[in-house]
Protein backbone atom coordinates (compact mmCIF):
# COMPACT_ATOMS: atom_id res chain seq x y z
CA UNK A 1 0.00 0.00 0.00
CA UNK A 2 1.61 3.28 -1.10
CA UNK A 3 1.25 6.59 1.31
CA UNK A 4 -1.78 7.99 -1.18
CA UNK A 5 -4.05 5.17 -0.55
CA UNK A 6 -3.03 4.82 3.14
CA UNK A 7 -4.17 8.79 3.49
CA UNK A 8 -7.26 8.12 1.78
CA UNK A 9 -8.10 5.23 4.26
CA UNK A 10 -6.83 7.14 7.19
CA UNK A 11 -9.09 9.88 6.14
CA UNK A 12 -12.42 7.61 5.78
CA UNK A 13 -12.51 6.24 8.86
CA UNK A 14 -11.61 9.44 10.52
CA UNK A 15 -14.86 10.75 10.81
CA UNK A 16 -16.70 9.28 13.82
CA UNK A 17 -20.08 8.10 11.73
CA UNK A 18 -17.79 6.54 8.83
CA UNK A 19 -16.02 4.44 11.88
CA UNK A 20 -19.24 3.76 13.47
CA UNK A 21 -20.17 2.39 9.98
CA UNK A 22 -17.00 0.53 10.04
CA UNK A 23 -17.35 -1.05 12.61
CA UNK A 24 -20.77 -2.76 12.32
CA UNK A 25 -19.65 -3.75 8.26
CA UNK A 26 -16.46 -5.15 10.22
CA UNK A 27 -18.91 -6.76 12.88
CA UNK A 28 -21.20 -8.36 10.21
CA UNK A 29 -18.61 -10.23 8.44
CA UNK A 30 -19.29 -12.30 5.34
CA UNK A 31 -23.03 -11.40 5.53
CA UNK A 32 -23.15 -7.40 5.12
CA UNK A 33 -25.32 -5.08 5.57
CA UNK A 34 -27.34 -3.00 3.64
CA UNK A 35 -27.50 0.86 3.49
CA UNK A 36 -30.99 0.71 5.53
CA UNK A 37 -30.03 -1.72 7.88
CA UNK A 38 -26.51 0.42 8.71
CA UNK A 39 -28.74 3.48 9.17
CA UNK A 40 -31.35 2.20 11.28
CA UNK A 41 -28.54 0.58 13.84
CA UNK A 42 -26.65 3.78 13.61
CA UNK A 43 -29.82 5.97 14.05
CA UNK A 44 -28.77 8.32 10.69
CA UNK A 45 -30.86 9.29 8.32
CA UNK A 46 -30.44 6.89 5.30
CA UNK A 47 -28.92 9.74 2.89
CA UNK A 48 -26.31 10.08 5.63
CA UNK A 49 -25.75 6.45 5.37
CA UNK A 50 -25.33 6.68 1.84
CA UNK A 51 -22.94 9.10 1.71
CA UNK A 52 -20.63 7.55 4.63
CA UNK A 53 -20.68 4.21 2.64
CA UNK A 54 -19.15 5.65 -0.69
CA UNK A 55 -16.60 7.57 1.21
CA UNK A 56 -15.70 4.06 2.86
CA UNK A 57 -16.15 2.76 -0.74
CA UNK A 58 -13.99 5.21 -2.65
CA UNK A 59 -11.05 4.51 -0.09
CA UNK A 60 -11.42 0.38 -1.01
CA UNK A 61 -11.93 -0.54 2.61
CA UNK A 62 -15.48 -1.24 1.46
CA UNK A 63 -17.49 -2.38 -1.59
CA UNK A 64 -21.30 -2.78 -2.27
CA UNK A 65 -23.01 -5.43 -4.36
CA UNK A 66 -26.22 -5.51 -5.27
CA UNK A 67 -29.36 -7.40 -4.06
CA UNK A 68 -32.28 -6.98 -6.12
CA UNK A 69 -33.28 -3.04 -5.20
CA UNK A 70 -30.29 -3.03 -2.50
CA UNK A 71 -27.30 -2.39 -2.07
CA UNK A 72 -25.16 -4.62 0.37
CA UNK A 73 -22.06 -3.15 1.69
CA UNK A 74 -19.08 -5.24 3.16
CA UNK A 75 -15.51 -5.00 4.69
CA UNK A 76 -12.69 -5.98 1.95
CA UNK A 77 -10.30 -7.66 4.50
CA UNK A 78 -7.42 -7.39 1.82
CA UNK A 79 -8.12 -3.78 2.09
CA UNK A 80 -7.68 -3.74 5.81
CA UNK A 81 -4.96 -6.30 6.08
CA UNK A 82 -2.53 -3.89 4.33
CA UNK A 83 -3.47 -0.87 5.83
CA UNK A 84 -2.60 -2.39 8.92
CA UNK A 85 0.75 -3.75 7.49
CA UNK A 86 1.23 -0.27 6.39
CA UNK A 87 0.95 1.27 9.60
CA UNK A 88 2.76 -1.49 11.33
CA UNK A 89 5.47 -1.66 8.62
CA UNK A 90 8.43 0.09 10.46
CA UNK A 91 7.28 -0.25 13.92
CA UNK A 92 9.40 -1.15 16.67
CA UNK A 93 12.14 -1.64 14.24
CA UNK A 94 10.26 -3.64 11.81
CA UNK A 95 9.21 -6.20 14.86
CA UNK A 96 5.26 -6.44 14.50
CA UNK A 97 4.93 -8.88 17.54
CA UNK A 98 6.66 -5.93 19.93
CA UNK A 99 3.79 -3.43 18.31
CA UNK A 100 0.73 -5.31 18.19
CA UNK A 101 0.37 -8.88 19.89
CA UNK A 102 -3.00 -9.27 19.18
CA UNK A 103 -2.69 -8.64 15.38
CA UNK A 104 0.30 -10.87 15.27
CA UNK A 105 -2.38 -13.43 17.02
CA UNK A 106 -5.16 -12.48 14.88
CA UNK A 107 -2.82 -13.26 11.55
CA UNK A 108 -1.33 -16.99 12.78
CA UNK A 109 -4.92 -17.95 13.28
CA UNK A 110 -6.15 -16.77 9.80
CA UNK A 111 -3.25 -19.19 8.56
């Protein structure tokens, strides 16, 4: 992941309703969500919703499919995966299990 991309990310879920959103695609897994669904848990109005999901979905940590007259959003894990490497990258002098333990956990048991 190049430094552009990583910004655009960074900047996505920087806004507390985009991470809220986020979160409860991250939550949802395999299954999604839809647009309505994420705006009735999140209480926003579903143009708000909307709008949040193709900012998530213009920085590739998202994409939407759709389901007859839906849309359903999920995580891309690749996506997140190497934003995380990104950040993690030079960290404690390139040794990721001094940074973060629990992603170091979190990517044995994937394996």
């Amino acid at each position: 992941m190049d430094t552009t991309i990583a910004v655009r990310c960074l900047q996505a879920i920087g806004q507390a309703q985009r991470l809220a959103i986020f979160r409860q695609l991250a939550q949802a897994g395999d299954h999604g969500m839809t647009a309505g669904s994420i705006a009735e848990s999140l209480d926003l109005a579903p143009p708000q919703a909307s709008f949040h999901l193709k900012e998530l979905k213009t920085s590739g940590l998202c994409f939407g499919e759709r389901e007859g007259r839906f849309m359903r959003y999920r995580i891309k894990p690749s996506a997140v995966r190497e934003l995380l490497d990104f950040l993690l990258e030079d960290c404690c002098q390139g040794r990721k299990d001094l940074c973060s333990p629990a992603l170091l956990q979190a990517n044995t048991s994937n394996h």
